[in-house]
Protein backbone atom coordinates (compact mmCIF):
# COMPACT_ATOMS: atom_id res chain seq x y z
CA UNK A 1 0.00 0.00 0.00
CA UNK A 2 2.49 2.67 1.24
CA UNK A 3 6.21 2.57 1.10
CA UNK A 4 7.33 3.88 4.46
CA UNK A 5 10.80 4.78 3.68
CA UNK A 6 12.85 7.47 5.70
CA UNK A 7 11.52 10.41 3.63
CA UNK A 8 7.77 9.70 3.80
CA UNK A 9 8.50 9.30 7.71
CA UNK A 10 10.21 12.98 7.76
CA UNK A 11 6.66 13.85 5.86
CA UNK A 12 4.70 12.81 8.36
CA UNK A 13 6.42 13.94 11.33
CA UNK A 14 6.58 17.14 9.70
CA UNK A 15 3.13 17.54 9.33
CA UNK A 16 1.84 16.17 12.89
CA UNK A 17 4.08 19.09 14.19
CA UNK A 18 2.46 21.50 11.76
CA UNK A 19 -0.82 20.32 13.19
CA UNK A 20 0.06 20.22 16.47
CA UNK A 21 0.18 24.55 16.55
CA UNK A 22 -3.50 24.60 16.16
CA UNK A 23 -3.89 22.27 18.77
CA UNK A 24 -1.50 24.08 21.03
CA UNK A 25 -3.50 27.30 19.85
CA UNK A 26 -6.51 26.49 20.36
CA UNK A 27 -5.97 24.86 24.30
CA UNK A 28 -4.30 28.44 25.09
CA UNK A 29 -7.17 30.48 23.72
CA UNK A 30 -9.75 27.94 25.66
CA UNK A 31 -7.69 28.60 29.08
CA UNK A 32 -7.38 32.46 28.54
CA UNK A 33 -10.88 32.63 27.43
CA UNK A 34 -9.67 35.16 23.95
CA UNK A 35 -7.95 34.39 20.72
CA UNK A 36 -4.48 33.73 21.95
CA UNK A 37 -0.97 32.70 19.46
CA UNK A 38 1.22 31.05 22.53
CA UNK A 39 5.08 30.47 21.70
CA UNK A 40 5.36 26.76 20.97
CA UNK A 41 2.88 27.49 17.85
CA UNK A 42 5.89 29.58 16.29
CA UNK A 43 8.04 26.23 17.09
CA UNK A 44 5.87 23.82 15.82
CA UNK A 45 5.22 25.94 12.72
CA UNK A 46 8.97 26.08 12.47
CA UNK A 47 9.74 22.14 12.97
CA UNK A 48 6.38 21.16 10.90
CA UNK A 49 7.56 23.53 7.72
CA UNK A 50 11.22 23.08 8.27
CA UNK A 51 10.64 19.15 7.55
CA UNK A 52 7.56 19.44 5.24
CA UNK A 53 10.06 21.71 2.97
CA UNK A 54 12.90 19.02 3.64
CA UNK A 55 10.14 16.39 2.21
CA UNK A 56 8.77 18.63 -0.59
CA UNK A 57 12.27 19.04 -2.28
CA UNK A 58 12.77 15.65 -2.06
CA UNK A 59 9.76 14.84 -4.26
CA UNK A 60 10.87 17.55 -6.54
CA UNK A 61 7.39 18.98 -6.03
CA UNK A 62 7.97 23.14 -6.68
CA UNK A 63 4.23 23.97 -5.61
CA UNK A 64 4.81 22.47 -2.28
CA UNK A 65 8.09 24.27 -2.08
CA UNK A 66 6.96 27.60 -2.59
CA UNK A 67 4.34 27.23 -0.30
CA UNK A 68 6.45 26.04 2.50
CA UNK A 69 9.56 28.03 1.58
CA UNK A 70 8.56 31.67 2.42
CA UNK A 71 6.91 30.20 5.88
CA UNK A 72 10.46 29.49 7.31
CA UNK A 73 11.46 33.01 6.97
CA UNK A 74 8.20 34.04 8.52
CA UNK A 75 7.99 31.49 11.80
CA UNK A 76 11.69 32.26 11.99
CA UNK A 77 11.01 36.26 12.07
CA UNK A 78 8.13 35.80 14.72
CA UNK A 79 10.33 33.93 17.06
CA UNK A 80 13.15 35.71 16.81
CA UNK A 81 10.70 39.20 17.43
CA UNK A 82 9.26 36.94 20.54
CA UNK A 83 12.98 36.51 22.13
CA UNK A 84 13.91 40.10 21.54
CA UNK A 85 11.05 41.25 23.29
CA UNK A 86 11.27 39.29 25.94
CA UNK A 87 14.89 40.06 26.19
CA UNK A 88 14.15 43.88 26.19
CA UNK A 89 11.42 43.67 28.79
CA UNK A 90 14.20 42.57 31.60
């Protein structure tokens, strides 16, 4: 049925960690009772798109690679925005 080889597995991962940031999203907006974005979704967005990308280049598949390409750059800019804030609030 499926070939499970090491790439399909990187696939997979990768998108249960993309998945898991609306999880994560939506059990921080239920416990502060608003809309909130809490910091691991910016990580799993990261880890999920970093390996989805990693599994869309190797199937040489260019739509999937623009549209996980540009994300990296943005989950990457959010964090990185997160940390410095933090850091300047000390």
């Amino acid at each position: 049925m499926f070939d499970f080889n090491f790439i399909m597995i990187i696939g997979l991962i990768g998108q249960g960690l993309f998945s898991m940031r609306f999880i994560v999203q939506w059990i921080a907006s239920e416990k502060a009772g608003k809309s909130v974005v809490p910091f691991s979704f910016w990580l799993f967005s990261l880890g999920g798109s970093l390996l989805l990308l990693i599994y869309a280049i190797y199937r040489k598949d260019p739509v999937f690679i623009l549209g996980q390409a540009p994300n990296l750059l943005i989950y990457s800019r959010n964090i990185w925005l997160i940390k410095k804030n933090k850091a300047t609030e000390k």
